[in-house]
Structures are given as structure tokens and as C-alpha cells.
PDB file of N, CA and C in Angstrom:
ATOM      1  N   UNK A   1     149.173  49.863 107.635  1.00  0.00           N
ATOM      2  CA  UNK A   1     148.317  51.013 107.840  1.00  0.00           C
ATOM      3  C   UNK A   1     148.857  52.190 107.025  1.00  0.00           C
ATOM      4  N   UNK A   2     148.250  52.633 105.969  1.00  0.00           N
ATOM      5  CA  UNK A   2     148.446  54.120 105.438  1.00  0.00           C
ATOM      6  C   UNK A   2     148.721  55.819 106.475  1.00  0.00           C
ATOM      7  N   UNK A   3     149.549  55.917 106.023  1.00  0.00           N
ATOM      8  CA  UNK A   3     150.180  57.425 106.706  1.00  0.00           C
ATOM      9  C   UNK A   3     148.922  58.112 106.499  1.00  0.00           C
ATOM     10  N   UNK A   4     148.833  59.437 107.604  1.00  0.00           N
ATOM     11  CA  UNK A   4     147.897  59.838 107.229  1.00  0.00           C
ATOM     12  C   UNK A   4     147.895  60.832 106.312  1.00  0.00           C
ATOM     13  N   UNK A   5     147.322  61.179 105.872  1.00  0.00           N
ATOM     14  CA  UNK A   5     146.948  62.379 104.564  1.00  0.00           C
ATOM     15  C   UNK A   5     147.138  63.523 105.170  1.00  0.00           C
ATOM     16  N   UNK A   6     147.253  64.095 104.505  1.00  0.00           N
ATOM     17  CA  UNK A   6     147.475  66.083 104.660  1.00  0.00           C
ATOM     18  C   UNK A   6     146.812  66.455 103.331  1.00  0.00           C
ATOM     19  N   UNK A   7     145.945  66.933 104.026  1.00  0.00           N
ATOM     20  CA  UNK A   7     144.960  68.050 102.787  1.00  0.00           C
ATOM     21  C   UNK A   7     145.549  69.633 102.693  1.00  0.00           C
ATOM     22  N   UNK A   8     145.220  69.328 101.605  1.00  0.00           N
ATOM     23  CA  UNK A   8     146.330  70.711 101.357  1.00  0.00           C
ATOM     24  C   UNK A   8     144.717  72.108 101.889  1.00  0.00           C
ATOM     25  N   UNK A   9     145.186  73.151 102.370  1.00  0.00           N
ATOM     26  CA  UNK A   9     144.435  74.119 103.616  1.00  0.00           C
ATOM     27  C   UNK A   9     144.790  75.253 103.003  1.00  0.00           C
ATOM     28  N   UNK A  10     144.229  76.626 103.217  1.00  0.00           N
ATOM     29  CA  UNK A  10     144.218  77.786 103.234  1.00  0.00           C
ATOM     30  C   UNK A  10     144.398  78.373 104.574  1.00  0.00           C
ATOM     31  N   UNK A  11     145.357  78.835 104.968  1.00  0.00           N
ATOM     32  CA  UNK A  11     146.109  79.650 106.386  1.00  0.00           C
ATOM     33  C   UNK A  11     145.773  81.222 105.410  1.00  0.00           C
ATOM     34  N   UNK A  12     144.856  81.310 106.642  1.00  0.00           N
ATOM     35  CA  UNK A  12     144.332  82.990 106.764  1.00  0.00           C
ATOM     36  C   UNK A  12     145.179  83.889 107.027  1.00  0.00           C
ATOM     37  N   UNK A  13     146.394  83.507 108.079  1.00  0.00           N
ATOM     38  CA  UNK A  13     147.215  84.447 108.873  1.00  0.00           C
ATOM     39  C   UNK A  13     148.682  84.276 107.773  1.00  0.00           C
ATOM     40  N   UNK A  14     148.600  82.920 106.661  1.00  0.00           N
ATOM     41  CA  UNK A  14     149.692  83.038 106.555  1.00  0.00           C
ATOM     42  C   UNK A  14     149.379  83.574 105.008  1.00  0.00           C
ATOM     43  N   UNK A  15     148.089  83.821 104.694  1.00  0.00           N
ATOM     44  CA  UNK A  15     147.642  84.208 103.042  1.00  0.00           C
ATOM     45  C   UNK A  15     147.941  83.345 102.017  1.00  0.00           C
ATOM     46  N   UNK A  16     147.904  82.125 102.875  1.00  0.00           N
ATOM     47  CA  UNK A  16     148.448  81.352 101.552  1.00  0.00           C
ATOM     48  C   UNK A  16     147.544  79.788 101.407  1.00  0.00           C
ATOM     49  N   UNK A  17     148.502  78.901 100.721  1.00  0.00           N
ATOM     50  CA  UNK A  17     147.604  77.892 100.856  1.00  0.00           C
ATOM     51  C   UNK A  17     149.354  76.572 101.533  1.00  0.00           C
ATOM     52  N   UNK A  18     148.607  75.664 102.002  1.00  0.00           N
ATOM     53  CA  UNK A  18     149.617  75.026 102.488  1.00  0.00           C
ATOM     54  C   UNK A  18     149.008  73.665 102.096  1.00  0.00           C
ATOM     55  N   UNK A  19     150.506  72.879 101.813  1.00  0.00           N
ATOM     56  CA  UNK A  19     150.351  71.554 101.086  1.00  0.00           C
ATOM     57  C   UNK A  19     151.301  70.510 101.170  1.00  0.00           C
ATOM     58  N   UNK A  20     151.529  68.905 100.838  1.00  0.00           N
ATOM     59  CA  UNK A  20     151.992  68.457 100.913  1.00  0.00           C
ATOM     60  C   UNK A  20     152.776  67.342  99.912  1.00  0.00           C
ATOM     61  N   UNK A  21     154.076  67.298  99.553  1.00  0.00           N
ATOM     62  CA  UNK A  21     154.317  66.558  98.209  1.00  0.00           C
ATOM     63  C   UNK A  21     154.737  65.422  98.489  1.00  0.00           C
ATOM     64  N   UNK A  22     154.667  64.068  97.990  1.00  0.00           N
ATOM     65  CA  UNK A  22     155.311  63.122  98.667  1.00  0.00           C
ATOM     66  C   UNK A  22     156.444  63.302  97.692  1.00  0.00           C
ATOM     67  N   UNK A  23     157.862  63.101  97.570  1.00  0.00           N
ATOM     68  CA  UNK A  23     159.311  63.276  97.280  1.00  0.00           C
ATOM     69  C   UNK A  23     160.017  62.107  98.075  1.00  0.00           C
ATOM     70  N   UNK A  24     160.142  61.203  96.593  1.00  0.00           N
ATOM     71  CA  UNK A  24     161.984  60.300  97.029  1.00  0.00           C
ATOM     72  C   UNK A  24     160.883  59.601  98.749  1.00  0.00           C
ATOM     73  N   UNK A  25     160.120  59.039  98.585  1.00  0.00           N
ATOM     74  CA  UNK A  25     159.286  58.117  99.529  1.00  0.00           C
ATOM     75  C   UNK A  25     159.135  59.215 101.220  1.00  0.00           C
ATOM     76  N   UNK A  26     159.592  60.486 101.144  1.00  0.00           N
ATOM     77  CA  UNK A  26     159.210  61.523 102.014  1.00  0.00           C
ATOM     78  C   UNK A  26     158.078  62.441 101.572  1.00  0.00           C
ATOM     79  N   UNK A  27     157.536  63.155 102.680  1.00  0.00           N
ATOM     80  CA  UNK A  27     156.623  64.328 102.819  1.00  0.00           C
ATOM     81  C   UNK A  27     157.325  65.599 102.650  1.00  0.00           C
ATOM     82  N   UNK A  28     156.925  66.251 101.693  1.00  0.00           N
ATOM     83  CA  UNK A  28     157.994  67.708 102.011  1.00  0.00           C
ATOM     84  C   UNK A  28     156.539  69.143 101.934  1.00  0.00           C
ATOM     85  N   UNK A  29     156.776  69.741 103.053  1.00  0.00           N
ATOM     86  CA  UNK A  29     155.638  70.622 103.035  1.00  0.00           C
ATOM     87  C   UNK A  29     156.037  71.371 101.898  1.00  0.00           C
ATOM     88  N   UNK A  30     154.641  72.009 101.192  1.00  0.00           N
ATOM     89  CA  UNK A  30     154.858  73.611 100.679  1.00  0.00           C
ATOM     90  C   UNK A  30     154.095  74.340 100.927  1.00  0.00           C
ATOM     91  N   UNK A  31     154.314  75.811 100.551  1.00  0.00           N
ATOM     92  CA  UNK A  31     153.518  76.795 100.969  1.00  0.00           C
ATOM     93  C   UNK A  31     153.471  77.848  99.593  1.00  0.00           C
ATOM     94  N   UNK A  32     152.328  78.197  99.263  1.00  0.00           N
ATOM     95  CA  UNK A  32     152.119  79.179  97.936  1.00  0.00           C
ATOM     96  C   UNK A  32     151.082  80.291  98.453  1.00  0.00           C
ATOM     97  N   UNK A  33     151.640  81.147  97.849  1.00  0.00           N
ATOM     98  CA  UNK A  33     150.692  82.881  98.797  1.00  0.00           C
ATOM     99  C   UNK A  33     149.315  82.612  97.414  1.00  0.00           C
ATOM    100  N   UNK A  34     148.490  82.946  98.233  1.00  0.00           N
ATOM    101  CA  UNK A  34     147.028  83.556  97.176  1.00  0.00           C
ATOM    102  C   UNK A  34     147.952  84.654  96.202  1.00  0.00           C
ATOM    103  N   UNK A  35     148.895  85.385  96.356  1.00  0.00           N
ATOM    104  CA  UNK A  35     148.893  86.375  95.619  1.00  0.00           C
ATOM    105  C   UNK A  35     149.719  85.839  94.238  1.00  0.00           C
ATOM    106  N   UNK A  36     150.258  84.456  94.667  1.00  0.00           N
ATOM    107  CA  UNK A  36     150.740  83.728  93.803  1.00  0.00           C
ATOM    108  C   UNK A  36     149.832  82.510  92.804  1.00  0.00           C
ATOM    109  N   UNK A  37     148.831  82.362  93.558  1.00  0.00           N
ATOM    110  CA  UNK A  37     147.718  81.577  93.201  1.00  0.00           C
ATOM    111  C   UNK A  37     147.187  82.632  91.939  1.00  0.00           C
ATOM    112  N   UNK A  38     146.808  84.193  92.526  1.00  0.00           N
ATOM    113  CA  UNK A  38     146.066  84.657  91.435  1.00  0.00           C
ATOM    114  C   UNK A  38     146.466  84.959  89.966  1.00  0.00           C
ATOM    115  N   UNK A  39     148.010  84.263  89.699  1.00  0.00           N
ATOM    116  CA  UNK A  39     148.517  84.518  88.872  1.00  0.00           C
ATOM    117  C   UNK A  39     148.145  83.435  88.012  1.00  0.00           C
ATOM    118  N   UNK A  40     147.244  82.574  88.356  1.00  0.00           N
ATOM    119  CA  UNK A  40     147.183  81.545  87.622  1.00  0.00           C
ATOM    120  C   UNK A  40     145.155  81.677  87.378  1.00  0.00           C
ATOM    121  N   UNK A  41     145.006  82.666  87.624  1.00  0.00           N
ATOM    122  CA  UNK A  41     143.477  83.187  86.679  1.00  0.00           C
ATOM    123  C   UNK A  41     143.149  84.091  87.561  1.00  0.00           C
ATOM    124  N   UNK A  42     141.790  84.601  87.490  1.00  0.00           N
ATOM    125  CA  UNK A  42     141.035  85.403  88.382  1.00  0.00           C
ATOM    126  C   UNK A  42     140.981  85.093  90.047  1.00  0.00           C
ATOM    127  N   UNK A  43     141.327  86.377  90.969  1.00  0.00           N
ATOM    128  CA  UNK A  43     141.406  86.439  92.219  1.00  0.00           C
ATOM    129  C   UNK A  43     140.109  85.697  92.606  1.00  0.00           C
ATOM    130  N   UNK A  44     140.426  84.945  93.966  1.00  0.00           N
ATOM    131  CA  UNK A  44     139.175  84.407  94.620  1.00  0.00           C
ATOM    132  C   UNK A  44     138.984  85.010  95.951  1.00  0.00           C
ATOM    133  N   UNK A  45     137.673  84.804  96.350  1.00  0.00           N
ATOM    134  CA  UNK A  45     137.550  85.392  97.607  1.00  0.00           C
ATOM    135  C   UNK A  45     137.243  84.495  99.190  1.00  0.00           C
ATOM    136  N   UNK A  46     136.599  83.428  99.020  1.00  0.00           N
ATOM    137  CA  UNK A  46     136.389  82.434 100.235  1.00  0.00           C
ATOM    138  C   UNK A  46     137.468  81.651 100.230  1.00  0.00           C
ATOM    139  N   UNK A  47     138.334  81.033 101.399  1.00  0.00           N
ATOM    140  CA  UNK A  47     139.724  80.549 101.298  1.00  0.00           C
ATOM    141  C   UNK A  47     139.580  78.991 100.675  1.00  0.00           C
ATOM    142  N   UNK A  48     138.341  78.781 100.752  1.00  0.00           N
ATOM    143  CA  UNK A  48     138.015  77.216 100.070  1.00  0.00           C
ATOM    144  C   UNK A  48     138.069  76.947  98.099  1.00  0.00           C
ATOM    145  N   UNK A  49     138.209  78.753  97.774  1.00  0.00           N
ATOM    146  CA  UNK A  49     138.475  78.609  96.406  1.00  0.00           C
ATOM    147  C   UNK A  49     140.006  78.933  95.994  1.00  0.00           C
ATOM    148  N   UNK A  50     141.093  79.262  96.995  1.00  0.00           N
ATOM    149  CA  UNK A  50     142.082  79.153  97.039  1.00  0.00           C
ATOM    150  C   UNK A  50     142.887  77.785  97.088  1.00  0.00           C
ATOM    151  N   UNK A  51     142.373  76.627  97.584  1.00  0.00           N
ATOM    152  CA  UNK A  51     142.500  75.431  97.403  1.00  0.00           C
ATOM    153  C   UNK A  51     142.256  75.209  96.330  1.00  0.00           C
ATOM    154  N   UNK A  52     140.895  75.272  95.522  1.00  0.00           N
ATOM    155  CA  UNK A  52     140.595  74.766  94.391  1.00  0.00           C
ATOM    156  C   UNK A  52     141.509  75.420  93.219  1.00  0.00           C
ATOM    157  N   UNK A  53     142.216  76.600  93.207  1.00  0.00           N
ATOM    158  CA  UNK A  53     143.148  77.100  92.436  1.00  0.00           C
ATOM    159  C   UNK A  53     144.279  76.143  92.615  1.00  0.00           C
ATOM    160  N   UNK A  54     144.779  76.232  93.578  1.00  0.00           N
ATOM    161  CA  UNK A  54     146.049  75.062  93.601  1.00  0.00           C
ATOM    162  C   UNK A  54     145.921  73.675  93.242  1.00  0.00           C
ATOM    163  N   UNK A  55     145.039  72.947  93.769  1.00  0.00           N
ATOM    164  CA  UNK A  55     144.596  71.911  93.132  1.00  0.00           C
ATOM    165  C   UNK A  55     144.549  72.084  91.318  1.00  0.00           C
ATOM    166  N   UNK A  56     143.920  72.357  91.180  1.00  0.00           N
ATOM    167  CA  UNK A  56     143.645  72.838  89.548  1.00  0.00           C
ATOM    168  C   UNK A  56     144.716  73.164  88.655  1.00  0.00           C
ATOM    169  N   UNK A  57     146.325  73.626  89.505  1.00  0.00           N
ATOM    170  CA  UNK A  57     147.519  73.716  88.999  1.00  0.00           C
ATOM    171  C   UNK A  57     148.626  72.931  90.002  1.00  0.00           C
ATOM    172  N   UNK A  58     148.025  72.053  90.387  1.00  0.00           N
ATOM    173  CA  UNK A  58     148.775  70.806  91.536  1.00  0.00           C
ATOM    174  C   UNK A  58     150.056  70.086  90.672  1.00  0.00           C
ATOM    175  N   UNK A  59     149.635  70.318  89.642  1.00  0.00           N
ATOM    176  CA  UNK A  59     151.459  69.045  89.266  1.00  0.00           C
ATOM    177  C   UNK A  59     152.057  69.999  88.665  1.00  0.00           C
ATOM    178  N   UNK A  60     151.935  71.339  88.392  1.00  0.00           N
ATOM    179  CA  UNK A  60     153.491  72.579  88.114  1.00  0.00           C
ATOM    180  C   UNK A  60     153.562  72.784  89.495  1.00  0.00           C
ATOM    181  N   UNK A  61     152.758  73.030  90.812  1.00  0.00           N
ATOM    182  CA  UNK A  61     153.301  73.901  91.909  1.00  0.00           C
ATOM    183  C   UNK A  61     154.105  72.625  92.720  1.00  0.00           C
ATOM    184  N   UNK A  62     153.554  71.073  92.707  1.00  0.00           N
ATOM    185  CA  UNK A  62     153.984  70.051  93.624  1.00  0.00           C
ATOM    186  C   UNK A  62     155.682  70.304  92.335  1.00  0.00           C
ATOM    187  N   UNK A  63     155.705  70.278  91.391  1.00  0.00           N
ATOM    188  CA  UNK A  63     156.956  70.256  90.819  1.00  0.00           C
ATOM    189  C   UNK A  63     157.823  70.595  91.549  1.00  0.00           C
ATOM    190  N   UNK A  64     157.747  71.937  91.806  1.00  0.00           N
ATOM    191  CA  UNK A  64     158.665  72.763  92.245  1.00  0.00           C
ATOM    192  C   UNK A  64     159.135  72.658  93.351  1.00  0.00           C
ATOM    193  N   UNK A  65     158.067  72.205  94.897  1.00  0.00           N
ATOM    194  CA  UNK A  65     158.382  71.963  95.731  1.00  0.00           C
ATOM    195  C   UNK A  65     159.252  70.701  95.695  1.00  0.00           C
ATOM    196  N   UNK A  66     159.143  69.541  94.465  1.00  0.00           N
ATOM    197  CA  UNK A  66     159.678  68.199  94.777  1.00  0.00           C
ATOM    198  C   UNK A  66     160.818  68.490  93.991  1.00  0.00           C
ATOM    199  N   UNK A  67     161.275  69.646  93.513  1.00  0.00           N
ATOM    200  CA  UNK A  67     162.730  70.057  92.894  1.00  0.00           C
ATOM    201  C   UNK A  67     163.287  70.316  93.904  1.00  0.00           C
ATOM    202  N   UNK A  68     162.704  71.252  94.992  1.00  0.00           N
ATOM    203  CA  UNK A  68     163.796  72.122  95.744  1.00  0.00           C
ATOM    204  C   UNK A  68     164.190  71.636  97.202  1.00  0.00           C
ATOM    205  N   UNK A  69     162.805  71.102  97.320  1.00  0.00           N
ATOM    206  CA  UNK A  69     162.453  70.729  99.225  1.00  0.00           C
ATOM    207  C   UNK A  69     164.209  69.552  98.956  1.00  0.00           C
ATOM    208  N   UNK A  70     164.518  68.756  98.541  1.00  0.00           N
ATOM    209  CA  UNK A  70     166.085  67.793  98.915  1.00  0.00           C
ATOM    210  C   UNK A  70     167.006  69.374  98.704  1.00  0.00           C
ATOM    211  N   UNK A  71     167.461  69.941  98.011  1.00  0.00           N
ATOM    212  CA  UNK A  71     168.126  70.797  98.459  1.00  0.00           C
ATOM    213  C   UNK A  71     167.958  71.962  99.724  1.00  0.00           C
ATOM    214  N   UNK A  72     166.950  72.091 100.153  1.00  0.00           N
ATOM    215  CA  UNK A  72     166.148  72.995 101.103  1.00  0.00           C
ATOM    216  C   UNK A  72     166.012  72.079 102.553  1.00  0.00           C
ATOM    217  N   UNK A  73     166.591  71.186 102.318  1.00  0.00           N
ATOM    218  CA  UNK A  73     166.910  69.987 104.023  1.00  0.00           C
ATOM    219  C   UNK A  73     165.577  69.764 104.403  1.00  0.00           C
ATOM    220  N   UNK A  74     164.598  69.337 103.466  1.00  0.00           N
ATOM    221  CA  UNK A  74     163.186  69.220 103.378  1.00  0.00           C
ATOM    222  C   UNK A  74     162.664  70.443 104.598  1.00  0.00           C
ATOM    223  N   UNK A  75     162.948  71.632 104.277  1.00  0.00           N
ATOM    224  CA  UNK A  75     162.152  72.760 105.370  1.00  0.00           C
ATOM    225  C   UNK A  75     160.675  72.835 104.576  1.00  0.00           C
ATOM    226  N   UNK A  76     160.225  73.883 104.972  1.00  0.00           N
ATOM    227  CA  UNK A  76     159.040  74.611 103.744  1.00  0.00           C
ATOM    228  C   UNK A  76     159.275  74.828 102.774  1.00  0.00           C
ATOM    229  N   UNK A  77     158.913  74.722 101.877  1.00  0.00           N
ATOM    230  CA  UNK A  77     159.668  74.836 100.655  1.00  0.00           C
ATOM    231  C   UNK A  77     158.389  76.280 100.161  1.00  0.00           C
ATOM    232  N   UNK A  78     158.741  77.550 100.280  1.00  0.00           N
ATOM    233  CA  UNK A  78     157.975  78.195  99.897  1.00  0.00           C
ATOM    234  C   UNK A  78     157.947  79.170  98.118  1.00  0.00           C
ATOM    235  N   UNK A  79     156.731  78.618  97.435  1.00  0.00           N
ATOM    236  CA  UNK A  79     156.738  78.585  95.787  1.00  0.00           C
ATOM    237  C   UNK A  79     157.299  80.542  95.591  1.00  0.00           C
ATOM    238  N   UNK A  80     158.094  80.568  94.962  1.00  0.00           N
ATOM    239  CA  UNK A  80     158.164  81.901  94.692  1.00  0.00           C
ATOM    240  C   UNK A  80     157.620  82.155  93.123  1.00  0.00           C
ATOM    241  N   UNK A  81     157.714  83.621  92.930  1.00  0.00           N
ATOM    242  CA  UNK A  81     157.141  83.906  91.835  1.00  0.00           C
ATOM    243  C   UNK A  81     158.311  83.184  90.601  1.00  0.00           C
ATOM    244  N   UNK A  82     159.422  83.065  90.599  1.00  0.00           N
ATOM    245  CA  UNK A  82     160.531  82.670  89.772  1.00  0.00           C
ATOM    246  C   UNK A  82     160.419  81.324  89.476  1.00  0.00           C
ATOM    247  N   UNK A  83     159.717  81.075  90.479  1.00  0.00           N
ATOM    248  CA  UNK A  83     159.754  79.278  90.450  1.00  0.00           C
ATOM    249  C   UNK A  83     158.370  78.743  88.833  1.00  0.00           C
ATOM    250  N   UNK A  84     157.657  79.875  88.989  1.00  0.00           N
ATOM    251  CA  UNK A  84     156.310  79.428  88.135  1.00  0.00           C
ATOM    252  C   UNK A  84     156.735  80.052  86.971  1.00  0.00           C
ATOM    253  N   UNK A  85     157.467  81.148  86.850  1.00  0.00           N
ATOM    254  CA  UNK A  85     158.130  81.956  85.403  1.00  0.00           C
ATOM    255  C   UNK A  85     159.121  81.804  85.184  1.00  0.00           C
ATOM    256  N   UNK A  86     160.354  80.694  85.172  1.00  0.00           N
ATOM    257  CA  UNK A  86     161.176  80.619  84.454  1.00  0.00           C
ATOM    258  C   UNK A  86     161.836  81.293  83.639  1.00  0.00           C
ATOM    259  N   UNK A  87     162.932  81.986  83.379  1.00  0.00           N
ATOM    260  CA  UNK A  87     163.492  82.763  82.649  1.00  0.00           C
ATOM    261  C   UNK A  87     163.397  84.147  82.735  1.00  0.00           C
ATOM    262  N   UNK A  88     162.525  84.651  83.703  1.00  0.00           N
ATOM    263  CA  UNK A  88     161.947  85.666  83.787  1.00  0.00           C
ATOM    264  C   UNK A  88     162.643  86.688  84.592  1.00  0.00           C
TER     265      UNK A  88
END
């Protein structure tokens, strides 16, 4: 029987979008703010186009979470702005 899925969601209270990476045959949550989303084009406004932003940049943001979440004792692994700008 297949595990079940986690769709990655938009949390209103938490402004962000929340998601799931599979890592090394584990689940490691992440979490990315809209305000971090809008850095990756024009602001959206219904939380269902905040998904579609992440999705749309799903294998740089799952990166990051599947870099950090084994050092991070698989907690939340939450995307910071440093994580998407490098060198910066």
C-alpha cells in the first residue's frame, strides 16, 4: 500500500505555503513564506496561486529543504531568503 501523499497547502495564519520532500527514503516537511514565493515573479492574491508558484519552482525550493532537513533532525525545514540567493 502507498504512503499517503501530502499536497503541498497554503496556511493563511502561517503566510506561507507548506510542503513535503521525500529525502534519503524519509518525508521532511517544508515551509516557504508567500513573501518568499513573490520573489520568484509577480505577487499573487488567492492562496491557490501561491501553490502554483511553488510548484512552478518545486525542484530549487524541494533542494534546499532535502540539503538541510538531515542536518535540521528532519524538523521544518523553513526556506529562507539565503537559501534561494546564494552568495548574497
Amino acid at each position: 500500500m502507498a504512503a499517503d501523499s501530502f499536497e503541498p497547502y497554503h496556511d493563511d495564519e502561517a503566510k506561507g505555503v507548506l510542503f513535503e520532500v521525500a529525502v534519503y527514503g524519509r518525508r521532511a516537511q517544508g515551509y516557504i513564506s508567500c513573501a518568499l514565493l513573490a520573489l520568484f515573479g509577480a505577487p499573487v492574491s488567492p492562496p491557490e496561486d501561491w501553490v502554483s508558484v511553488y510548484r512552478r519552482h518545486r525542484s530549487v525550493i524541494d533542494a534546499v529543504v532535502a540539503r538541510r532537513a538531515p542536518a535540521e533532525d528532519w524538523e521544518t525545514v523553513m526556506v529562507r531568503k539565503a537559501d534561494l540567493t546564494p552568495g548574497r
